[in-house]
C-alpha atoms as a PDB file:
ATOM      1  CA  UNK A   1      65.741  63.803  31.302  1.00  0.00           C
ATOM      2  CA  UNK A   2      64.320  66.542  33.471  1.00  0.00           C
ATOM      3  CA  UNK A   3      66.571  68.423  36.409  1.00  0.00           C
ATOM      4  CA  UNK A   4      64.506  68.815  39.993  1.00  0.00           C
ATOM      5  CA  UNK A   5      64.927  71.738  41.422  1.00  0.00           C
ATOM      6  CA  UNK A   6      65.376  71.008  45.120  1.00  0.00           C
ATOM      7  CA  UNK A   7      64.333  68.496  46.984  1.00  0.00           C
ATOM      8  CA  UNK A   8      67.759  66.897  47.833  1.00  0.00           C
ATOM      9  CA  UNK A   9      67.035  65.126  50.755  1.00  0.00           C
ATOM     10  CA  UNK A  10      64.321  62.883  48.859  1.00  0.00           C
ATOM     11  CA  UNK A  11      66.776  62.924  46.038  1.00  0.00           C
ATOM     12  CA  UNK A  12      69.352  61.183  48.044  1.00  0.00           C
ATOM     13  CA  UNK A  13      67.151  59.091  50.058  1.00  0.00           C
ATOM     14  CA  UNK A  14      65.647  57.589  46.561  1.00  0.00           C
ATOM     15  CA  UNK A  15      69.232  57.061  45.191  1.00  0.00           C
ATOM     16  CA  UNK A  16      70.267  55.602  48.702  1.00  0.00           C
ATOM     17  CA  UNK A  17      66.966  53.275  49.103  1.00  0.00           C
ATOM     18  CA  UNK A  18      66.092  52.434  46.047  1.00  0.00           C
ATOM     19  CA  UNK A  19      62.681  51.250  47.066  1.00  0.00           C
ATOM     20  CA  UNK A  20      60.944  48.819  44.293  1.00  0.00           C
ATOM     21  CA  UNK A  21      57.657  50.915  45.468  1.00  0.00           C
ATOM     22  CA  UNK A  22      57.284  54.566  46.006  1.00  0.00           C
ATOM     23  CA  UNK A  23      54.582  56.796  46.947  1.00  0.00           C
ATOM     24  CA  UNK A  24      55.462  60.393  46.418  1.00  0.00           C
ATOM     25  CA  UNK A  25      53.292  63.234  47.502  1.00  0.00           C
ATOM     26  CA  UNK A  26      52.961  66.889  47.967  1.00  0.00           C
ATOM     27  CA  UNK A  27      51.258  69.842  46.642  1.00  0.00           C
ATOM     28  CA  UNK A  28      50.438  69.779  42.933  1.00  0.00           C
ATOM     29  CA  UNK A  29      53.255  71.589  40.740  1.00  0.00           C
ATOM     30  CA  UNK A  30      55.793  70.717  43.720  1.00  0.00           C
ATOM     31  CA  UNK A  31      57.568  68.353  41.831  1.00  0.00           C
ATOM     32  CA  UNK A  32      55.868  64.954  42.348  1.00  0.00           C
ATOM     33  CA  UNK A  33      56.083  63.988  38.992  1.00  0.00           C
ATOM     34  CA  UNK A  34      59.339  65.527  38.183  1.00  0.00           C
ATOM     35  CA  UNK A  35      61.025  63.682  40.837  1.00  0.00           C
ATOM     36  CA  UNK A  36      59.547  59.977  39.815  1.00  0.00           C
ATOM     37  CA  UNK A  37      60.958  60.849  36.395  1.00  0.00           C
ATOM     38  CA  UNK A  38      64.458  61.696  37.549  1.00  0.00           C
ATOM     39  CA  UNK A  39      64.219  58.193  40.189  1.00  0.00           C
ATOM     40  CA  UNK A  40      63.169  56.120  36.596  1.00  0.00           C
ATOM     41  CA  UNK A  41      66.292  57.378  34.854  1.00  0.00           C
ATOM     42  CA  UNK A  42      68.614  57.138  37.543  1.00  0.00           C
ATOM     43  CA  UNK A  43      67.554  53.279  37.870  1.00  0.00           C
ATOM     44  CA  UNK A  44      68.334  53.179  34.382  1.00  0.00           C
ATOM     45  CA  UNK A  45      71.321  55.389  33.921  1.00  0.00           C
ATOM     46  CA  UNK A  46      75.019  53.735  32.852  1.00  0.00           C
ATOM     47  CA  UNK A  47      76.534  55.867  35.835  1.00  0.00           C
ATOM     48  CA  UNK A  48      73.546  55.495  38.416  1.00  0.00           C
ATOM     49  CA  UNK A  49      72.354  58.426  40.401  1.00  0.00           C
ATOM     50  CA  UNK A  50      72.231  61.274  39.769  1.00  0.00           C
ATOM     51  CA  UNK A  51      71.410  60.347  36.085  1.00  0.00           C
ATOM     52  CA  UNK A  52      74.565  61.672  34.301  1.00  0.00           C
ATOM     53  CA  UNK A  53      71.917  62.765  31.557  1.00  0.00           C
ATOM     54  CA  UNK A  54      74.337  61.946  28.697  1.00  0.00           C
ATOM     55  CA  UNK A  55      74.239  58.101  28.749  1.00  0.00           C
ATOM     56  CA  UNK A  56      72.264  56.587  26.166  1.00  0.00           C
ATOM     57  CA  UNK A  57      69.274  55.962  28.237  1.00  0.00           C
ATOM     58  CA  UNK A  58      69.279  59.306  29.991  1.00  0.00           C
ATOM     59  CA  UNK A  59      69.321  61.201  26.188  1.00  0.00           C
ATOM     60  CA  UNK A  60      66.180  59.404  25.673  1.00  0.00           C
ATOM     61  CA  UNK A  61      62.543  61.037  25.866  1.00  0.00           C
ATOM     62  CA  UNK A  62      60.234  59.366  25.540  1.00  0.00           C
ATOM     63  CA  UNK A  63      61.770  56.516  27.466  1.00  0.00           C
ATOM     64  CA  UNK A  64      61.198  52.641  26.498  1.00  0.00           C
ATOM     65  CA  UNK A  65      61.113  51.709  30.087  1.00  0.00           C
ATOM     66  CA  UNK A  66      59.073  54.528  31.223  1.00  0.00           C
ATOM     67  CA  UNK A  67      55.608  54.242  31.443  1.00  0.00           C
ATOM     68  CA  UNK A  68      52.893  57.359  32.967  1.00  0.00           C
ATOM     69  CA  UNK A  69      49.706  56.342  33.564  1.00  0.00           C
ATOM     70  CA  UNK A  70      47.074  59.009  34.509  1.00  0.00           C
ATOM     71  CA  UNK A  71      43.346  59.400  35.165  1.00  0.00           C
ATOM     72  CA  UNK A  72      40.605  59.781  32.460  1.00  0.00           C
ATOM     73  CA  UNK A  73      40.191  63.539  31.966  1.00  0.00           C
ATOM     74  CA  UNK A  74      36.397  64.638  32.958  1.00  0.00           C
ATOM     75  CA  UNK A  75      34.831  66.248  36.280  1.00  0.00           C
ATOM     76  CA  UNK A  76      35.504  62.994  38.418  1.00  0.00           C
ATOM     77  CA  UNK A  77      38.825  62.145  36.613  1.00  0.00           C
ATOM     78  CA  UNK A  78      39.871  57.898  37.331  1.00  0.00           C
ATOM     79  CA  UNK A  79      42.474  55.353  36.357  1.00  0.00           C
ATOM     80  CA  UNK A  80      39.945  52.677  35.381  1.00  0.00           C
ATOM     81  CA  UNK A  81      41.156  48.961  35.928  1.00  0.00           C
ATOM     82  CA  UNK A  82      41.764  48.059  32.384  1.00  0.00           C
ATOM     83  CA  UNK A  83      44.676  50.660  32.358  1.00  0.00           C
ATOM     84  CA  UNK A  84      46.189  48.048  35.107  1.00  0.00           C
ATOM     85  CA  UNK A  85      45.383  44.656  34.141  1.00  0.00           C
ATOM     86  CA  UNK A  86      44.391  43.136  31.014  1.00  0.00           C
ATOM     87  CA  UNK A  87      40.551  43.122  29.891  1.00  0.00           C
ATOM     88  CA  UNK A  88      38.882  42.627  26.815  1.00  0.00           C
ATOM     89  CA  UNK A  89      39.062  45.881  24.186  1.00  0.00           C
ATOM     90  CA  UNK A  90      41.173  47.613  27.127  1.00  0.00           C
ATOM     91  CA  UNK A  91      44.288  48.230  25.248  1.00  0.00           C
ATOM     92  CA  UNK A  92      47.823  48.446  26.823  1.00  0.00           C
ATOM     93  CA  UNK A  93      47.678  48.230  30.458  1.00  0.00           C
ATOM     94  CA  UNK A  94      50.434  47.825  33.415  1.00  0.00           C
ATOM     95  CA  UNK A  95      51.168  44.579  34.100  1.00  0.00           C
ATOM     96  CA  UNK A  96      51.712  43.344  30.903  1.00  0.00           C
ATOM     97  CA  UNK A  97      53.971  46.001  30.349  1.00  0.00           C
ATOM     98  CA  UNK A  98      55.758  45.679  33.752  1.00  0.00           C
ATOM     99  CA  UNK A  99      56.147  41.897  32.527  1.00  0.00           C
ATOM    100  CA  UNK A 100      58.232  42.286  29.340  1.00  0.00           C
ATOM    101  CA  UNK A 101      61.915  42.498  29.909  1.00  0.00           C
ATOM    102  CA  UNK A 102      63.598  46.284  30.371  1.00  0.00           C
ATOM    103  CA  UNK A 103      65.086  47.835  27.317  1.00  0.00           C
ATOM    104  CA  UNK A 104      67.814  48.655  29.816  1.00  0.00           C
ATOM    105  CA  UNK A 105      68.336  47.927  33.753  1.00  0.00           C
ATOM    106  CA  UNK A 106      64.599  48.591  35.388  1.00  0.00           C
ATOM    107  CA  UNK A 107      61.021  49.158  33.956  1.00  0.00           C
ATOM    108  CA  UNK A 108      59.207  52.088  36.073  1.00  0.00           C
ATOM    109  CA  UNK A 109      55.433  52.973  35.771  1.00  0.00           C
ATOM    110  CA  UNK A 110      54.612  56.018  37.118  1.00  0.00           C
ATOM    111  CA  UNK A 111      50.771  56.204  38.524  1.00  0.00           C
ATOM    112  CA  UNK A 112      50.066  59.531  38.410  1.00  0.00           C
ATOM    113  CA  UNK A 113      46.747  60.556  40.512  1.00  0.00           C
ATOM    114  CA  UNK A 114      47.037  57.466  42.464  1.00  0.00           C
ATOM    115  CA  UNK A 115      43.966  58.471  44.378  1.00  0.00           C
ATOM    116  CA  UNK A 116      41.821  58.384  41.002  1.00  0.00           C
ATOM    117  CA  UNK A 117      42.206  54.822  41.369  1.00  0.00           C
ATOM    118  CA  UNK A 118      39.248  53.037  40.615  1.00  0.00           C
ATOM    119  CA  UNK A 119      38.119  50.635  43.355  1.00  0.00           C
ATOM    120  CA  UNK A 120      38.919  47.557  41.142  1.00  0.00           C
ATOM    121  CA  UNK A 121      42.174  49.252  39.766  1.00  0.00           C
ATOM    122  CA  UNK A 122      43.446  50.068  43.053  1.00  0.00           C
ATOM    123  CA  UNK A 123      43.103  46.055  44.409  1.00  0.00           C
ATOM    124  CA  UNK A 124      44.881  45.180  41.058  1.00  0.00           C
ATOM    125  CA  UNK A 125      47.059  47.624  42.056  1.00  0.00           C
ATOM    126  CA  UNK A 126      47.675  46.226  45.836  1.00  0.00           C
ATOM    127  CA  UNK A 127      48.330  42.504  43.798  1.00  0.00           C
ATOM    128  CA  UNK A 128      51.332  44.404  41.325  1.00  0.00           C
ATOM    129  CA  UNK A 129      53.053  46.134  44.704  1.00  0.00           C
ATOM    130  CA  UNK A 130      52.999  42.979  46.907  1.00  0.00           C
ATOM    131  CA  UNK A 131      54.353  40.534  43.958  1.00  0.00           C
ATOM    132  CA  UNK A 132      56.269  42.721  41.345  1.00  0.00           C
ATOM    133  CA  UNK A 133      58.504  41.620  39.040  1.00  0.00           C
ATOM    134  CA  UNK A 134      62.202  42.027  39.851  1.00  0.00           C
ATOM    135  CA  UNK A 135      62.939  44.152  36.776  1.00  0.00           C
ATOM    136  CA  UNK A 136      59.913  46.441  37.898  1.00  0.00           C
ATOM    137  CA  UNK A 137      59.485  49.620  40.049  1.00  0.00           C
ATOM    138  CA  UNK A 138      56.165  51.440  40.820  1.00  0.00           C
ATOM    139  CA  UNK A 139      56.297  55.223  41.709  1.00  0.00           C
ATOM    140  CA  UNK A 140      52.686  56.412  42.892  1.00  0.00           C
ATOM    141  CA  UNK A 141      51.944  60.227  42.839  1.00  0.00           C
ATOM    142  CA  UNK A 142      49.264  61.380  45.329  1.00  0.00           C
ATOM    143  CA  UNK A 143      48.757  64.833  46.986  1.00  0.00           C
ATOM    144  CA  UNK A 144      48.718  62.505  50.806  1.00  0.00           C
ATOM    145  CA  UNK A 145      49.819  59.546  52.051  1.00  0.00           C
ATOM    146  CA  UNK A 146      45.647  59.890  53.126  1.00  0.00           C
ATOM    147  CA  UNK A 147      44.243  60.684  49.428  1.00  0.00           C
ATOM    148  CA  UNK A 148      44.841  56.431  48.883  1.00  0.00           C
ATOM    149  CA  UNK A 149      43.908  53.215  50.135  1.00  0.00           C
ATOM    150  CA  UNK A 150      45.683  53.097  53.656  1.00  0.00           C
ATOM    151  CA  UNK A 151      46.622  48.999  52.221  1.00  0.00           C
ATOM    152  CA  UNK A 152      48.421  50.611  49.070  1.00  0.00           C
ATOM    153  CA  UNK A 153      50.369  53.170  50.989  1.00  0.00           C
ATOM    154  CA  UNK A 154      51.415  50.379  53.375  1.00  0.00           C
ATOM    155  CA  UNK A 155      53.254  48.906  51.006  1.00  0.00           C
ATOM    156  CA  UNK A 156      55.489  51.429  49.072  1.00  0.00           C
ATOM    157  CA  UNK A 157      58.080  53.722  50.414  1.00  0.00           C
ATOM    158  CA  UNK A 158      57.054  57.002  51.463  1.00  0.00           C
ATOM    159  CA  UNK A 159      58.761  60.256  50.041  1.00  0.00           C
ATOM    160  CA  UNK A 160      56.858  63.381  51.304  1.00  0.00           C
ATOM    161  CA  UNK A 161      57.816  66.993  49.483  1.00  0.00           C
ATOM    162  CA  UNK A 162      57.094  70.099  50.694  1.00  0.00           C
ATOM    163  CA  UNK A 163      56.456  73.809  48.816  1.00  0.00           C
ATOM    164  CA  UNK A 164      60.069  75.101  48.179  1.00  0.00           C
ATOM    165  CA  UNK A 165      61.353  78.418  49.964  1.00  0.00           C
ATOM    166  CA  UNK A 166      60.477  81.586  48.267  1.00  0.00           C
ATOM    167  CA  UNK A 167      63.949  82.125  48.022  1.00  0.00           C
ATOM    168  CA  UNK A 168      64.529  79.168  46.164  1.00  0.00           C
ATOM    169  CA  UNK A 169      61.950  80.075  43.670  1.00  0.00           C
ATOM    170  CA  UNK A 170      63.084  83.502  43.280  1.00  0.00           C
ATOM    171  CA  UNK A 171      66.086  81.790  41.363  1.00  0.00           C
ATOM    172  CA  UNK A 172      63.415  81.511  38.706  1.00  0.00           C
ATOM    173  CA  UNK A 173      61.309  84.507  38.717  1.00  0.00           C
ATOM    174  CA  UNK A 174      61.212  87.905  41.219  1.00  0.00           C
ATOM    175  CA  UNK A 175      57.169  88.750  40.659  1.00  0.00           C
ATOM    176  CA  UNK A 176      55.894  89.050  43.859  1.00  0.00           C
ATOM    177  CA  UNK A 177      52.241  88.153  42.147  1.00  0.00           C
ATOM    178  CA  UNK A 178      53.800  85.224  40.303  1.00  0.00           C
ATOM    179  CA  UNK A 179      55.687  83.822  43.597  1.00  0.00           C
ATOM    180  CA  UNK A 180      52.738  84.443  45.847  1.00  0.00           C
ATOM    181  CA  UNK A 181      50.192  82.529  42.936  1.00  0.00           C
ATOM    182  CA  UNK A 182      52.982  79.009  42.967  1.00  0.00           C
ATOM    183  CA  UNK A 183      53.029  78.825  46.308  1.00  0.00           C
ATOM    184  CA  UNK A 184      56.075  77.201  46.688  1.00  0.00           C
ATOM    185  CA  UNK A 185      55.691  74.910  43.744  1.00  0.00           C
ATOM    186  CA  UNK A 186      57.850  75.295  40.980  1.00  0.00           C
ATOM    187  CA  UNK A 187      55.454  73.556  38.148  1.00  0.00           C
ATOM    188  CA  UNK A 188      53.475  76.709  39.076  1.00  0.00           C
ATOM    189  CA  UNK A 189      55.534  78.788  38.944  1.00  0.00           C
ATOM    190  CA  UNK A 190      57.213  78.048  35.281  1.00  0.00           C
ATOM    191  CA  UNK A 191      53.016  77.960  34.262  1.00  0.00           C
ATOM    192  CA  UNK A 192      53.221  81.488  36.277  1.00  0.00           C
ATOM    193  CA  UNK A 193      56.015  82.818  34.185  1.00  0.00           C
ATOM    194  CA  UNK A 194      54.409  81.620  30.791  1.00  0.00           C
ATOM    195  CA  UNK A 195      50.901  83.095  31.508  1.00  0.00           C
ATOM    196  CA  UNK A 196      51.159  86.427  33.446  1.00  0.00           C
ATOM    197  CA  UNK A 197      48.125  87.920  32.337  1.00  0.00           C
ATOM    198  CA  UNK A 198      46.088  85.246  33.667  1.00  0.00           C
ATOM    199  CA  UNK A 199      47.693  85.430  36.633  1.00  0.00           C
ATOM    200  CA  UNK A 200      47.278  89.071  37.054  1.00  0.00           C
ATOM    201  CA  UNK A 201      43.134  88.740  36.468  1.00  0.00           C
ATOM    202  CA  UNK A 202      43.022  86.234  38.898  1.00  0.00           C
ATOM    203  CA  UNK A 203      44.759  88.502  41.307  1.00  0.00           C
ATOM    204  CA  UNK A 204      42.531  91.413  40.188  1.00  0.00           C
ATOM    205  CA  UNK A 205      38.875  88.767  40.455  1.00  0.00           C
ATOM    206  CA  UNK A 206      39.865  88.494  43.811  1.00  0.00           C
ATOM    207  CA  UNK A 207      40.289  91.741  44.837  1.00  0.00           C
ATOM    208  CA  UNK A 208      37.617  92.496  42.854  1.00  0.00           C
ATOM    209  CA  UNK A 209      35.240  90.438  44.622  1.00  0.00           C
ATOM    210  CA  UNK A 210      36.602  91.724  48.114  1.00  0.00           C
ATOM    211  CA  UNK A 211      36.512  95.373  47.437  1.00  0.00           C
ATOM    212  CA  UNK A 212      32.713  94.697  46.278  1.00  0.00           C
ATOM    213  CA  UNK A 213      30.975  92.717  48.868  1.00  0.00           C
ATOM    214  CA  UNK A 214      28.587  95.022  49.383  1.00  0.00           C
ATOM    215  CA  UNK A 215      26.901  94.690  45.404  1.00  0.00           C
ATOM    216  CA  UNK A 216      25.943  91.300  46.553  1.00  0.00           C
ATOM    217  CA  UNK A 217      25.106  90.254  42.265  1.00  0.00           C
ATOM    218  CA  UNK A 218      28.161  91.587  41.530  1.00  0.00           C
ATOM    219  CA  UNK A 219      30.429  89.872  44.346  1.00  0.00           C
ATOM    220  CA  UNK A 220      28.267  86.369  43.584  1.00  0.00           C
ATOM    221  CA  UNK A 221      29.357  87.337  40.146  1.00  0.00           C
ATOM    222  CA  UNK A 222      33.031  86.817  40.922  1.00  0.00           C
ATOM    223  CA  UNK A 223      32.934  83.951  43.098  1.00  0.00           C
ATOM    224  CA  UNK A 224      31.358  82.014  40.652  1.00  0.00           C
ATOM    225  CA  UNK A 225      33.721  82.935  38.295  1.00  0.00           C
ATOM    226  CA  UNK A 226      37.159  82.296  40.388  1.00  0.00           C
ATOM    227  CA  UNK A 227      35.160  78.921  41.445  1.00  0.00           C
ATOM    228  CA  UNK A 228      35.119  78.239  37.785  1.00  0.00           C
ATOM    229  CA  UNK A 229      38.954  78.954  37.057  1.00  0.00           C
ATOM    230  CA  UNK A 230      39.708  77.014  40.086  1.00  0.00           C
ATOM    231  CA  UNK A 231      38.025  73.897  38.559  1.00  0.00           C
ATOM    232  CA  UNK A 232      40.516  74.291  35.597  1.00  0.00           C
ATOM    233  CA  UNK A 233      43.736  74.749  37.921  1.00  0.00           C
ATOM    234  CA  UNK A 234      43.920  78.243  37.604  1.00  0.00           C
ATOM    235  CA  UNK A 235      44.079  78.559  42.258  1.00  0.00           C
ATOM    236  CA  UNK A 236      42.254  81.729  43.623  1.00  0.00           C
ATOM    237  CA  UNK A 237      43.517  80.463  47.312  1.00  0.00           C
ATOM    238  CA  UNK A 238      46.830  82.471  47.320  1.00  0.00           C
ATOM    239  CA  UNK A 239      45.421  85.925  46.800  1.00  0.00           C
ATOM    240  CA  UNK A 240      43.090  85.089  49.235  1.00  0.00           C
ATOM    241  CA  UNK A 241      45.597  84.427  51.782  1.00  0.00           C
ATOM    242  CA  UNK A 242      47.623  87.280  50.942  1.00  0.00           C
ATOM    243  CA  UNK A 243      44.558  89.565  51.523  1.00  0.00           C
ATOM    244  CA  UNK A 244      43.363  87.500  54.838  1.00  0.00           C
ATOM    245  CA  UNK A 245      47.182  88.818  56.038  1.00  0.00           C
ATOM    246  CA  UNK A 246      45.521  92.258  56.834  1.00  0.00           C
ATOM    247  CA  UNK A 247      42.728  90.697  58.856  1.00  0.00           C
ATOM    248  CA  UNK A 248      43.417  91.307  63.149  1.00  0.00           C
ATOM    249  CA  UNK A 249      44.597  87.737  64.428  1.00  0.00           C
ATOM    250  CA  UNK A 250      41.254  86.139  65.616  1.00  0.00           C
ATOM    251  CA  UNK A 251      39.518  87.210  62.313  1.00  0.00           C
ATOM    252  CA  UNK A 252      42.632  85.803  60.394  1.00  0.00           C
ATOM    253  CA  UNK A 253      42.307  82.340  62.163  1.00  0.00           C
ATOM    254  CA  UNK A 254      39.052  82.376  61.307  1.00  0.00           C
ATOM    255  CA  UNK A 255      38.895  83.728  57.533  1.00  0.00           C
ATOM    256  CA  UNK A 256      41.613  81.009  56.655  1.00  0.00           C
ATOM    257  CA  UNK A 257      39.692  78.391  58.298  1.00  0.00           C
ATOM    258  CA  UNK A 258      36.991  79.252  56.123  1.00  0.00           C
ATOM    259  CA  UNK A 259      39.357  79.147  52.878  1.00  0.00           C
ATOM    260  CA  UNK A 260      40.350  75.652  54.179  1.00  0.00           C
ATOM    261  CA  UNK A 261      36.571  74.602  54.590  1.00  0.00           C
ATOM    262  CA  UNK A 262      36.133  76.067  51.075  1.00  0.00           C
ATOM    263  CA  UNK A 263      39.167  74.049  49.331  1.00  0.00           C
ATOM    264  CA  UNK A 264      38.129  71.194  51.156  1.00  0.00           C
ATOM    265  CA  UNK A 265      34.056  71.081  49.554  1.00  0.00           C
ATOM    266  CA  UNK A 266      35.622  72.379  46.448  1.00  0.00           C
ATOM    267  CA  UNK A 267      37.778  69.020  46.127  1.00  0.00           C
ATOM    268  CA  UNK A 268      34.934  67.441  47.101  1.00  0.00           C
ATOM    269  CA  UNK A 269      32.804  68.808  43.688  1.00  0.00           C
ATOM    270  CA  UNK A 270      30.467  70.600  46.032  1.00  0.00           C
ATOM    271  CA  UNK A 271      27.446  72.317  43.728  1.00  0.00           C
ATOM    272  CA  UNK A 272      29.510  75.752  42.667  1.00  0.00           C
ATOM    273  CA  UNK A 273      27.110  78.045  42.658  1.00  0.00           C
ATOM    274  CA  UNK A 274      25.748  77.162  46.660  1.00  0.00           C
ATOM    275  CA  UNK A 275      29.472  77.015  47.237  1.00  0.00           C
ATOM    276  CA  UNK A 276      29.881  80.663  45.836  1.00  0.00           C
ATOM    277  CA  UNK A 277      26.954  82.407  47.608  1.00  0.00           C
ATOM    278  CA  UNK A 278      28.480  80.745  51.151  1.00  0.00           C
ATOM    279  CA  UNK A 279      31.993  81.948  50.508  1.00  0.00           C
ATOM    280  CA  UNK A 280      30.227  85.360  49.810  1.00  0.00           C
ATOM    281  CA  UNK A 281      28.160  85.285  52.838  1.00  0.00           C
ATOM    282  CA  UNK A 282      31.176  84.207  54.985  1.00  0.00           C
ATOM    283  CA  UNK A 283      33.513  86.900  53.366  1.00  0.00           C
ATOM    284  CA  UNK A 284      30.700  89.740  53.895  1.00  0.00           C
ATOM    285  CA  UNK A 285      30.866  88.170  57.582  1.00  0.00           C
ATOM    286  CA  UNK A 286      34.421  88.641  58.123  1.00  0.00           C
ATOM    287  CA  UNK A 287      34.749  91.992  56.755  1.00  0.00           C
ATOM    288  CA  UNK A 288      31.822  93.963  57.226  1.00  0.00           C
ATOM    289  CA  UNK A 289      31.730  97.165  55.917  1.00  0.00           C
ATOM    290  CA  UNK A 290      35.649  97.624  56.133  1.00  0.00           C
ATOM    291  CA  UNK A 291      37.155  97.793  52.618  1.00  0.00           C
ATOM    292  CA  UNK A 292      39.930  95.542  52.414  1.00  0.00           C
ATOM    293  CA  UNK A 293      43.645  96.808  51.373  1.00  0.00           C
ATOM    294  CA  UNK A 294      44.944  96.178  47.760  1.00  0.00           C
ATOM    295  CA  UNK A 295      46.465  92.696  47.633  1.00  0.00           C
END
């Protein structure tokens, strides 16, 4: 069983509800995940919620009613609909799972990257959360309420979590670098804490590419690079903001509007390298021939 750290307004709400259908959302490394985990062992726990975590179902991992279902790894990940509903060669899938009876109280599936839904997986879906079994709960993890099909969300109980305060996090680690890279997320910042160094060269590509706009190979160079990392989950975006921070007010506004245009085509699997040579051009824009402080 795994502790959440924070987050004890949706804790209590969950415990209090106890909604057959969840959508929880947030940042990644907030604690999405994390918390659907603690809501399927509470359901199943001999003392109810919080899960005492020394019951016999609570000392269990893996769990026999727990089931986490995520995308296909690959550059456009997806939960295909065989993973949901039974089809020829597709292996174990949802609702024949959801149909056998609990080990103990409540069987909970846990569809994580909701939005990689496949069209035909997400409809199966929408059939599961209007007619469930009543041994069954469904706990969909999506960065927004937006990121699904508005007829999914519709139907599950919405638990929204938000970045945790620094000084919450600093309970964990005091690195300024590490703090400012999770961004309020504790997943990220327990990956922070276990891989420094890459932190610290991400911190140093960006300032890096900032303190050489003017070599414009060199500064291409790097954005392609961070681009690249970014693709794996390693996020440039913090040390971006930290250095926009320096920026006069109406060139601030406008530097992190471009970072949000830049997220946004990234997510989007925009072509990288016509991605990197605008972020370049817009960064040269913003700064001229100023050389920006150390981050």
């Amino acid at each position: 069983m795994t502790e959440v750290l924070g987050h004890d307004e949706a804790k209590a709400l969950l415990a209090r509800a106890r909604p057959q259908s969840v959508l929880i959302t947030g940042p990644e490394g907030v604690g999405r995940r994390t918390l659907a985990r603690w809501y399927a062992y509470g359901l199943n726990c001999a003392q109810g919620f919080p899960p005492c975590g020394g019951c016999k179902s609570c000392r269990l991992d893996p769990h026999p009613d727990l089931l986490e279902i995520r995308p296909e790894p690959g550059r456009r990940p997806v939960i295909p609909v065989e993973r949901i509903v039974p089809r020829e060669g597709g292996g174990e899938n949802l609702l024949e799972w959801l149909e056998a009876a609990p080990r103990f109280r409540a069987k909970v599936a846990i569809i994580d990257g909701a939005e990689h839904l496949s069209e035909a997986a997400a409809n199966a879906m929408l059939k599961l959360l209007e007619e469930p079994p009543p041994h069954a709960y469904l706990a969909l993890v999506a960065p927004s309420r937006e990121a699904i099909l508005p007829t999914l969300a519709s139907r599950t109980f919405w638990i929204r979590l938000a970045p945790l305060p620094e000084e919450t996090l600093k309970t964990l680690a005091a690195d300024p670098d590490l703090l400012a890279f999770a961004e309020g997320a504790p997943g990220r910042l327990f990956w922070a804490r276990e891989h420094p160094a890459e932190v610290r060269d991400l911190k140093a590509l960006v300032e890096g590419l900032l303190e050489g706009l003017a070599d414009g190979r060199a500064a291409l160079e790097n954005a392609r690079e961070l681009l690249r990392r970014a693709e794996e989950g390693l996020s440039p975006w913090p040390f971006f903001q930290r250095a926009f921070a320096e920026l006069p007010p109406e060139e601030r506004e406008r530097a992190l509007s471009a970072l949000g245009k830049l997220k946004e085509a990234h997510r989007a699997f925009a072509h990288r390298e016509l991605l990197a040579a605008w972020w370049v051009h817009t960064l040269r824009s913003l700064y001229g021939d100023r050389r920006p402080d150390s981050l």
